[in-house]
PDB file of N, CA and C in Angstrom:
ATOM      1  N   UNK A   1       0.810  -1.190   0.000  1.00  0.00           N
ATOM      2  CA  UNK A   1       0.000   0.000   0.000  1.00  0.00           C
ATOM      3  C   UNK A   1       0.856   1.257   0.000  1.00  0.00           C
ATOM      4  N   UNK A   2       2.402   1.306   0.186  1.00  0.00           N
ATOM      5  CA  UNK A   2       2.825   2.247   0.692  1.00  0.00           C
ATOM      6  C   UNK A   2       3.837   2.466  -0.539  1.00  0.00           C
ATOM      7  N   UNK A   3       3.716   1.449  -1.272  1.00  0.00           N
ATOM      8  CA  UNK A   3       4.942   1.748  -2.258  1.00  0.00           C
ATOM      9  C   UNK A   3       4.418   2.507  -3.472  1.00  0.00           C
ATOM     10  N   UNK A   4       5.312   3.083  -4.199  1.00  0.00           N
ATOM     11  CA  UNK A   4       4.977   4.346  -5.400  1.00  0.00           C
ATOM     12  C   UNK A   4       5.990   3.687  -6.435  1.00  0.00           C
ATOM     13  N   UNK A   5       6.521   2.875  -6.651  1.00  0.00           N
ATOM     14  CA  UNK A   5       7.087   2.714  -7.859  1.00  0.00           C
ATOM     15  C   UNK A   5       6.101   1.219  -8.261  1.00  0.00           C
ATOM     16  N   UNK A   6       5.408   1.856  -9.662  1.00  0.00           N
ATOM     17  CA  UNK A   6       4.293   1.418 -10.130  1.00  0.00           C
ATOM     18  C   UNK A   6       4.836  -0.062 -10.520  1.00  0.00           C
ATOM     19  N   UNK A   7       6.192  -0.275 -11.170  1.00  0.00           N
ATOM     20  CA  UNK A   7       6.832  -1.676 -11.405  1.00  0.00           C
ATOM     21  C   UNK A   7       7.142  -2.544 -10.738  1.00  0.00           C
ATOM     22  N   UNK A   8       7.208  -1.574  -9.387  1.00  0.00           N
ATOM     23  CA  UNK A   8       7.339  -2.546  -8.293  1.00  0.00           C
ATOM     24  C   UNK A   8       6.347  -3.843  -7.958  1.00  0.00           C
ATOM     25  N   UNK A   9       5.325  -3.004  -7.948  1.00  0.00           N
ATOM     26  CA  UNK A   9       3.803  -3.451  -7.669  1.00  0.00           C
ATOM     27  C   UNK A   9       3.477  -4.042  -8.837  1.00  0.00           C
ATOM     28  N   UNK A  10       3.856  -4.230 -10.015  1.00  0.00           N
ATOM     29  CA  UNK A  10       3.738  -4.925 -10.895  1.00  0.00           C
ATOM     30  C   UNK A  10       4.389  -6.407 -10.512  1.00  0.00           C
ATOM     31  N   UNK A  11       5.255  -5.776 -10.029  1.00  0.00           N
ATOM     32  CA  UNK A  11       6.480  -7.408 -10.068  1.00  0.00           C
ATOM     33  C   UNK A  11       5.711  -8.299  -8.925  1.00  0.00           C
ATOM     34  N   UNK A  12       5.256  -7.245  -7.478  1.00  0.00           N
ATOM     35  CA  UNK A  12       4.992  -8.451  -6.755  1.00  0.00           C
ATOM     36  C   UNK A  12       3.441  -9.043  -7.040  1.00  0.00           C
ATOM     37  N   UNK A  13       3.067  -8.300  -7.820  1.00  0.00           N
ATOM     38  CA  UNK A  13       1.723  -8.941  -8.483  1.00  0.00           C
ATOM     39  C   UNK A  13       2.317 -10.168  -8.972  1.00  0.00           C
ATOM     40  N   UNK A  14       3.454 -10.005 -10.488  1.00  0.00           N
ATOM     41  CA  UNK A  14       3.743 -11.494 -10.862  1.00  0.00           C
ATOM     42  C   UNK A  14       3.970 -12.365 -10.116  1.00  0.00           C
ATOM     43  N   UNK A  15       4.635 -12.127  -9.021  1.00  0.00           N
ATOM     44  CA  UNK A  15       5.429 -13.000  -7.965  1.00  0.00           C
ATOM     45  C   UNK A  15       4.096 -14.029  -7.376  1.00  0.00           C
ATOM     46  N   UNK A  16       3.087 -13.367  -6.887  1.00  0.00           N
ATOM     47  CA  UNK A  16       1.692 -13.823  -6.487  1.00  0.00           C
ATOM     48  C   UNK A  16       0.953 -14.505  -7.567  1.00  0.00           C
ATOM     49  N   UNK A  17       1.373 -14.196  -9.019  1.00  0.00           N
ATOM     50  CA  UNK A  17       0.168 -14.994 -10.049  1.00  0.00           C
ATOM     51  C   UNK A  17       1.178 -16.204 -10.300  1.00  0.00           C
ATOM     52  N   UNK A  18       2.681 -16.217  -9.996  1.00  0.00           N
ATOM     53  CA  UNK A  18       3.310 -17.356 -10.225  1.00  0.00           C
ATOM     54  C   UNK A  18       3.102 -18.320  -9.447  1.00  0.00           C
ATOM     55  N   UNK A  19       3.159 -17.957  -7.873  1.00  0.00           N
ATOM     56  CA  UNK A  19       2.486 -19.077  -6.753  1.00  0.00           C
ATOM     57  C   UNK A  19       1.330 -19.699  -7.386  1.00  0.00           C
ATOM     58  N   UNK A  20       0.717 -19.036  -8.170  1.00  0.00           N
ATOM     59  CA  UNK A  20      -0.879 -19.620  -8.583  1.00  0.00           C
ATOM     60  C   UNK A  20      -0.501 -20.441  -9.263  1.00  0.00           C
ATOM     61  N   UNK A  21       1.040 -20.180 -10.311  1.00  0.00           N
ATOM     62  CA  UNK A  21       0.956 -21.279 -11.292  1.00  0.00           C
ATOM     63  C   UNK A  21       1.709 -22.495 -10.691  1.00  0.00           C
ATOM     64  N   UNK A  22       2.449 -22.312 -10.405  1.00  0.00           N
ATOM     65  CA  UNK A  22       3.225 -23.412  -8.866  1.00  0.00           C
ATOM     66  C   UNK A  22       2.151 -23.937  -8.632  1.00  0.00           C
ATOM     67  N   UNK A  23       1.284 -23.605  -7.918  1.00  0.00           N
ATOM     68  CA  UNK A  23      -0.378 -24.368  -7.426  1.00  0.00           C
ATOM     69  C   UNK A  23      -0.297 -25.409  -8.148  1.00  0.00           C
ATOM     70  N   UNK A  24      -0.864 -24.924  -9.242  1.00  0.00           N
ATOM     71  CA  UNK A  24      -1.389 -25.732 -10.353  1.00  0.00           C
ATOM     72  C   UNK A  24      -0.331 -26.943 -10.938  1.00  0.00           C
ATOM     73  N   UNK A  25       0.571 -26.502 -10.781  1.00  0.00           N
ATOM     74  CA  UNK A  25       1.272 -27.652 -11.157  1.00  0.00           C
ATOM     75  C   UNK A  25       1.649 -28.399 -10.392  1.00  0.00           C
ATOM     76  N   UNK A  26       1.864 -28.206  -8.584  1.00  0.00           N
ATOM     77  CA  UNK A  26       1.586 -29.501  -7.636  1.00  0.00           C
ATOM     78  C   UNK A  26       0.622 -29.933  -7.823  1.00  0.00           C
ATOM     79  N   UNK A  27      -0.946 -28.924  -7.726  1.00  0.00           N
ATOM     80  CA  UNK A  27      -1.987 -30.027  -8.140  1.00  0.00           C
ATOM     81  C   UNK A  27      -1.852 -31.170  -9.244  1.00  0.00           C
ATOM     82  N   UNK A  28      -1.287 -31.137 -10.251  1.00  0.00           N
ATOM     83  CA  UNK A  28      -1.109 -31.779 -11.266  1.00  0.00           C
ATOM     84  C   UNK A  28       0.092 -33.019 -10.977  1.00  0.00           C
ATOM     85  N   UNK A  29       1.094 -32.343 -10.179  1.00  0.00           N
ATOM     86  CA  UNK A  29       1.735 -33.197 -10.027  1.00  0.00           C
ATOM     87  C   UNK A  29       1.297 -34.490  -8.500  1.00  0.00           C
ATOM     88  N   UNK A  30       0.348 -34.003  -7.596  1.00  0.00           N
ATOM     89  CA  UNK A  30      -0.340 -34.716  -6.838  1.00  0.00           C
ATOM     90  C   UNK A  30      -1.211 -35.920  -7.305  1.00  0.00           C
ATOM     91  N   UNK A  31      -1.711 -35.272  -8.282  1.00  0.00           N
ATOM     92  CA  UNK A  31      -3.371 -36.030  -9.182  1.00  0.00           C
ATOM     93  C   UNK A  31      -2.895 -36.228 -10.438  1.00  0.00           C
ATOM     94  N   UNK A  32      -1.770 -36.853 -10.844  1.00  0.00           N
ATOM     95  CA  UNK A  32      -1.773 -36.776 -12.328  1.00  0.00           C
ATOM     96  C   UNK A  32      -2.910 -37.185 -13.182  1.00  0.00           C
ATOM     97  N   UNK A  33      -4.192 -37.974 -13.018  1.00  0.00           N
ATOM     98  CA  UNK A  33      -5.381 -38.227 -13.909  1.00  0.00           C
ATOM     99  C   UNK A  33      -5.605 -36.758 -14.263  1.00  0.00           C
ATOM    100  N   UNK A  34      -5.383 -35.384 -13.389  1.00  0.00           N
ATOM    101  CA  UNK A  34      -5.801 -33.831 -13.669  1.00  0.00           C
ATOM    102  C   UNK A  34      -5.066 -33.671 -14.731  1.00  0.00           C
ATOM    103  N   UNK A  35      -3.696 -34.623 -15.428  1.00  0.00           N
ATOM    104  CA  UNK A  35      -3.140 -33.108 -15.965  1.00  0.00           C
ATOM    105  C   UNK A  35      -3.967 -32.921 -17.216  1.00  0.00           C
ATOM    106  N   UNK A  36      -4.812 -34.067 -18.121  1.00  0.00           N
ATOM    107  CA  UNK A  36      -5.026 -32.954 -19.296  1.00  0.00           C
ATOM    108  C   UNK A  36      -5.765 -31.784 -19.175  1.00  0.00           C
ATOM    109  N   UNK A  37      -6.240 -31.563 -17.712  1.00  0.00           N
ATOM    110  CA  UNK A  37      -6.928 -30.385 -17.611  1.00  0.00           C
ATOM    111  C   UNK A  37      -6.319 -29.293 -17.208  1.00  0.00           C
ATOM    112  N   UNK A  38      -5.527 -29.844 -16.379  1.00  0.00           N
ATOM    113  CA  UNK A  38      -4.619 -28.784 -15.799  1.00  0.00           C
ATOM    114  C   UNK A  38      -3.540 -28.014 -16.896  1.00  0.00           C
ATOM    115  N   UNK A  39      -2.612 -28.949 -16.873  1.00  0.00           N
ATOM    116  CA  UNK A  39      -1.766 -28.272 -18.149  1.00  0.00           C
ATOM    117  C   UNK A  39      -2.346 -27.474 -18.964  1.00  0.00           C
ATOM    118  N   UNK A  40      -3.303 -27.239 -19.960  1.00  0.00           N
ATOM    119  CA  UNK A  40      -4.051 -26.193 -20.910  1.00  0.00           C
ATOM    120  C   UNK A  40      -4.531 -25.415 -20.083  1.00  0.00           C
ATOM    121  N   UNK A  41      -4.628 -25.399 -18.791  1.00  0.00           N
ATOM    122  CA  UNK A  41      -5.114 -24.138 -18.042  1.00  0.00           C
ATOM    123  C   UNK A  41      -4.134 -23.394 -16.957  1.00  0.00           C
ATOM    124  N   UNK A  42      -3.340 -24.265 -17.003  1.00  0.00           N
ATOM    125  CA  UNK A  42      -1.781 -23.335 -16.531  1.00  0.00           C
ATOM    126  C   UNK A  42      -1.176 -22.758 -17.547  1.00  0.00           C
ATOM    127  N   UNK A  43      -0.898 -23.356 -18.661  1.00  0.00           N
ATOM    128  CA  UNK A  43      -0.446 -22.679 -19.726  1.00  0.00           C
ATOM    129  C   UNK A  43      -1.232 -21.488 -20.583  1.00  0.00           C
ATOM    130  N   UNK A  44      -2.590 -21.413 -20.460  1.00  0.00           N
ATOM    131  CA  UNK A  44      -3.142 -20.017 -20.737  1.00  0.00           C
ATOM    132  C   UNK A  44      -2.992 -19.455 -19.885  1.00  0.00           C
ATOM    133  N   UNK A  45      -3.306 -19.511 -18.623  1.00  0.00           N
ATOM    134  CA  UNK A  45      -2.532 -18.090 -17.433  1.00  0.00           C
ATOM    135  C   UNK A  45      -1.536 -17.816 -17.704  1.00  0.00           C
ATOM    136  N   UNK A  46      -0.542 -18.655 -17.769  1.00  0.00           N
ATOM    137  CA  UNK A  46       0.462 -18.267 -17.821  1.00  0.00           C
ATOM    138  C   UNK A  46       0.597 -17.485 -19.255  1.00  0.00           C
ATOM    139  N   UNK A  47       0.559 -17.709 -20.297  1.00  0.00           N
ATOM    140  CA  UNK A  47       0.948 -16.992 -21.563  1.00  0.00           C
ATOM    141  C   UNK A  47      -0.385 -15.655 -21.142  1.00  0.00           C
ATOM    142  N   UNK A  48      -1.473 -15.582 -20.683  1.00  0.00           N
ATOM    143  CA  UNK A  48      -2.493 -14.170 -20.391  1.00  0.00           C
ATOM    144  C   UNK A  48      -1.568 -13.497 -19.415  1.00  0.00           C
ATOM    145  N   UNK A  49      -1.165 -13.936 -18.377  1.00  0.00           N
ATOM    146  CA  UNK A  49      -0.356 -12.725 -17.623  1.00  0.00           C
ATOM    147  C   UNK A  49       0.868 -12.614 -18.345  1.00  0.00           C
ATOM    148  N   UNK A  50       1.862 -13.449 -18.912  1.00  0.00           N
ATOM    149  CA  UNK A  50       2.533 -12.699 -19.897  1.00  0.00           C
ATOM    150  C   UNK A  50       2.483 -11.344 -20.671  1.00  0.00           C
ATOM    151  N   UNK A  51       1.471 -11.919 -21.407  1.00  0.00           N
ATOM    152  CA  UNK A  51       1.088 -10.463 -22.460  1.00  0.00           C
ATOM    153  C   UNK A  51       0.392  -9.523 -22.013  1.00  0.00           C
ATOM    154  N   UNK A  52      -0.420  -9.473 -20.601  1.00  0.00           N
ATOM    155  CA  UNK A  52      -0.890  -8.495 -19.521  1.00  0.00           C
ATOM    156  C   UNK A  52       0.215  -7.662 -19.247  1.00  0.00           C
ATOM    157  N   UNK A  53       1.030  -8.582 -18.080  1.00  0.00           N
ATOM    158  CA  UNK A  53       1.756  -7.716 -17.255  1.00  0.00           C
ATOM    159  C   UNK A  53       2.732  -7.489 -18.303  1.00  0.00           C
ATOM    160  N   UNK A  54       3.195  -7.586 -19.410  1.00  0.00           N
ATOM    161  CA  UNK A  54       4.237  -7.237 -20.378  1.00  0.00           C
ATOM    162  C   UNK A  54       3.125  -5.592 -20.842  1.00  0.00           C
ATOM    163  N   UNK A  55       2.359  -6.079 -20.731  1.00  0.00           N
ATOM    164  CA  UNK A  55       1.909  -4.639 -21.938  1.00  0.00           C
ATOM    165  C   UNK A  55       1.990  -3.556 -20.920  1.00  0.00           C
ATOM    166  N   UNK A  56       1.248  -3.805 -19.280  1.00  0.00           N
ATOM    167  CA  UNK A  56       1.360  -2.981 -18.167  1.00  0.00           C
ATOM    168  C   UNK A  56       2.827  -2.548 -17.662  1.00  0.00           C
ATOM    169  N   UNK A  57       3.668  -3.159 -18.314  1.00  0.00           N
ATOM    170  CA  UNK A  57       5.637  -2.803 -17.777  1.00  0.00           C
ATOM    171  C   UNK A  57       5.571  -1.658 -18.731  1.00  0.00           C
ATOM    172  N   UNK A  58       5.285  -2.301 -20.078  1.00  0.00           N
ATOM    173  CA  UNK A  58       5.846  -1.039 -21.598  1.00  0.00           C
ATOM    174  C   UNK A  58       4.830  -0.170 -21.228  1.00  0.00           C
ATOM    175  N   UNK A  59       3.450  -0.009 -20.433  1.00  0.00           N
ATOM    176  CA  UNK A  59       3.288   1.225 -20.558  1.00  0.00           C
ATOM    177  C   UNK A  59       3.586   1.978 -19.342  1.00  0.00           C
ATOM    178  N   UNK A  60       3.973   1.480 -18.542  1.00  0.00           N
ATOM    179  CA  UNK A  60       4.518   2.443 -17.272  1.00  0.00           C
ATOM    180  C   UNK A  60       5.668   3.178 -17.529  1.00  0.00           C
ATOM    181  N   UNK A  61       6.603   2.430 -18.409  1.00  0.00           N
ATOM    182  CA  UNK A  61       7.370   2.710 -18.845  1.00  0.00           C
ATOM    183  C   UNK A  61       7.645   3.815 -19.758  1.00  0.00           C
ATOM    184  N   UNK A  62       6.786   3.655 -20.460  1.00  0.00           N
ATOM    185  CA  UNK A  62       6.447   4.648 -21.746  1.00  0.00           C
ATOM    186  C   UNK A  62       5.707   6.298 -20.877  1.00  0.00           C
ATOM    187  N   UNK A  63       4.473   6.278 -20.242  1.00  0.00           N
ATOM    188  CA  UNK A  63       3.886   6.602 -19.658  1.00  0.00           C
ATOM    189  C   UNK A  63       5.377   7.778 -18.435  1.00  0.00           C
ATOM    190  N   UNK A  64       5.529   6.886 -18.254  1.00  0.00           N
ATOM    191  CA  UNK A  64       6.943   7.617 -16.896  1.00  0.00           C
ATOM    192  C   UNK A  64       7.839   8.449 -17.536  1.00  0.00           C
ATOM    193  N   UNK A  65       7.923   8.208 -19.181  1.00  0.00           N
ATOM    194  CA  UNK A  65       8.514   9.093 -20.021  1.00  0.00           C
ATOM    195  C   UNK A  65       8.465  10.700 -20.250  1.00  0.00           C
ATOM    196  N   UNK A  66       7.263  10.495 -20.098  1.00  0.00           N
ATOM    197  CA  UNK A  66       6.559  12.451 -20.412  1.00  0.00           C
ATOM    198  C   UNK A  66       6.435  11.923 -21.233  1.00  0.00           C
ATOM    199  N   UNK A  67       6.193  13.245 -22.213  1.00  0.00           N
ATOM    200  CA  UNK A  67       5.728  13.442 -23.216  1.00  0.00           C
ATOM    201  C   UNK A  67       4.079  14.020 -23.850  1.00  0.00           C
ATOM    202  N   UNK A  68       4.030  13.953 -24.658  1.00  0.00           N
ATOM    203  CA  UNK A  68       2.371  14.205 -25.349  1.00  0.00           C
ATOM    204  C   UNK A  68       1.774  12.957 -25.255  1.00  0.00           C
ATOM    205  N   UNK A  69       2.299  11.987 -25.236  1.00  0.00           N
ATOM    206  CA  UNK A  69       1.295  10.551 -25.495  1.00  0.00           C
ATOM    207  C   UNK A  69       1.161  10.040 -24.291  1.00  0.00           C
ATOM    208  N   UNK A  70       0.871  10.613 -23.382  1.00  0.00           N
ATOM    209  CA  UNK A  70       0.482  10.012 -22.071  1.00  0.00           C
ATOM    210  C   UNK A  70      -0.606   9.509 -21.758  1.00  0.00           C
ATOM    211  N   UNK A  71      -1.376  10.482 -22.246  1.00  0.00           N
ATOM    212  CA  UNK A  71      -3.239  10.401 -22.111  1.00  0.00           C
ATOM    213  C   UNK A  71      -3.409   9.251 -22.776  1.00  0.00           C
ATOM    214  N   UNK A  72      -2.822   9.129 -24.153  1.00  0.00           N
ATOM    215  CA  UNK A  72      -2.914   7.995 -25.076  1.00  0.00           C
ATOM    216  C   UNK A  72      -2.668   6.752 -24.604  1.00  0.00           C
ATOM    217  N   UNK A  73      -1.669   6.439 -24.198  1.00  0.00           N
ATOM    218  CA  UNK A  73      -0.630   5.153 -23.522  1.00  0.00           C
ATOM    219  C   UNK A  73      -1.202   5.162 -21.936  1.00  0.00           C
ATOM    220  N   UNK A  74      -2.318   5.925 -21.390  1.00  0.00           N
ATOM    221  CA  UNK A  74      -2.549   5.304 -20.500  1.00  0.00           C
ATOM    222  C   UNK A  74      -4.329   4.924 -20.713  1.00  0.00           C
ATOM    223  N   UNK A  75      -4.640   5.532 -21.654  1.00  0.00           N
ATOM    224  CA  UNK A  75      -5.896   4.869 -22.425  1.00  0.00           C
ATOM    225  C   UNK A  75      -5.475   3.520 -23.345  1.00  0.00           C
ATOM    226  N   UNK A  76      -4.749   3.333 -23.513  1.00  0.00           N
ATOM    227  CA  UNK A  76      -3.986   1.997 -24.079  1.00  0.00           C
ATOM    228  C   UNK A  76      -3.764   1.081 -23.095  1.00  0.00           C
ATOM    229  N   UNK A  77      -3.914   1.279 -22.101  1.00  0.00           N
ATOM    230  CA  UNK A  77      -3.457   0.088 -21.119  1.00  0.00           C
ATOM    231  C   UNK A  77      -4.511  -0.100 -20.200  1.00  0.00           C
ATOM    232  N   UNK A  78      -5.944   0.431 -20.864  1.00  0.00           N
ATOM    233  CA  UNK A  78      -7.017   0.296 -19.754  1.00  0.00           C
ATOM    234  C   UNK A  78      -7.319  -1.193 -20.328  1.00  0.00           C
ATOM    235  N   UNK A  79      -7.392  -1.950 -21.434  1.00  0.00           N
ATOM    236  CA  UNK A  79      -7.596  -3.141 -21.368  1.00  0.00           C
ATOM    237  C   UNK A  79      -6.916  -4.174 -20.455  1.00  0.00           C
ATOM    238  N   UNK A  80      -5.581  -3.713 -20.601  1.00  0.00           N
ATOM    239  CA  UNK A  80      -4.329  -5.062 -20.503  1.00  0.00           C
ATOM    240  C   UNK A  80      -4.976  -4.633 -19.048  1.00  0.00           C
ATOM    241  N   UNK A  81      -4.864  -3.729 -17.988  1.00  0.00           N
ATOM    242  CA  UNK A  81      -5.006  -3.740 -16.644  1.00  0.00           C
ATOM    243  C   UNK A  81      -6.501  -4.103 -15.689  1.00  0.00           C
ATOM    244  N   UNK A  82      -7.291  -3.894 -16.666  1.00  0.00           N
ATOM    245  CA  UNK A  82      -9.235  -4.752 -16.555  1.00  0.00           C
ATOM    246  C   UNK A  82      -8.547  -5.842 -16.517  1.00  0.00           C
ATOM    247  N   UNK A  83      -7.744  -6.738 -17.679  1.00  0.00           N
ATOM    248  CA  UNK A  83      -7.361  -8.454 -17.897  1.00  0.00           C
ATOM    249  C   UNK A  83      -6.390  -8.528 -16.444  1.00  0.00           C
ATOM    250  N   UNK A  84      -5.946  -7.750 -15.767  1.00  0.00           N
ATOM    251  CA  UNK A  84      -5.435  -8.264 -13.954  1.00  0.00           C
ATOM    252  C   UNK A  84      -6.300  -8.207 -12.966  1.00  0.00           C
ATOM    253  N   UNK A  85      -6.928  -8.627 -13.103  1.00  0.00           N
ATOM    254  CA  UNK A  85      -8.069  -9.101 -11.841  1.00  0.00           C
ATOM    255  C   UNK A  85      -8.696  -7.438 -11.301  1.00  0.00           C
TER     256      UNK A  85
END
């Protein structure tokens, strides 16, 4: 709650959606009859927060720049940041 560097809070977000994927793959590795379910559904989280939190880095990034395209690049990242919970 107290921190201000926006990447920060990005990272320990990933750090928390990776435990999720860890989860999933002890579950899988507990119950192997789970994995054909499991596997195709660890592997879309995983590749969705990829291209989430990748698009939310480039625009903080971009965004932290100045410039004129701010308004733009942070209307650009209202999707990718709705797709983080």
């Amino acid at each position: 709650m107290t921190q201000r560097d926006a990447k920060v809070v990005l990272a320990y977000s990933s750090m928390s959606q990776m435990g999720l994927m860890t989860a999933g793959i002890g579950a899988g590795l507990l119950a192997p009859q789970a994995w054909p379910a499991l596997l195709p559904a660890v592997t879309l989280y995983a590749l969705h927060h990829a291209f989430a939190k990748g698009s939310l880095f480039f625009g903080v990034g971009v965004a932290g720049g100045g410039g004129g395209a701010r308004p733009w690049v942070l209307l650009g990242q209202l999707l990718p940041s709705l797709a983080r919970h």
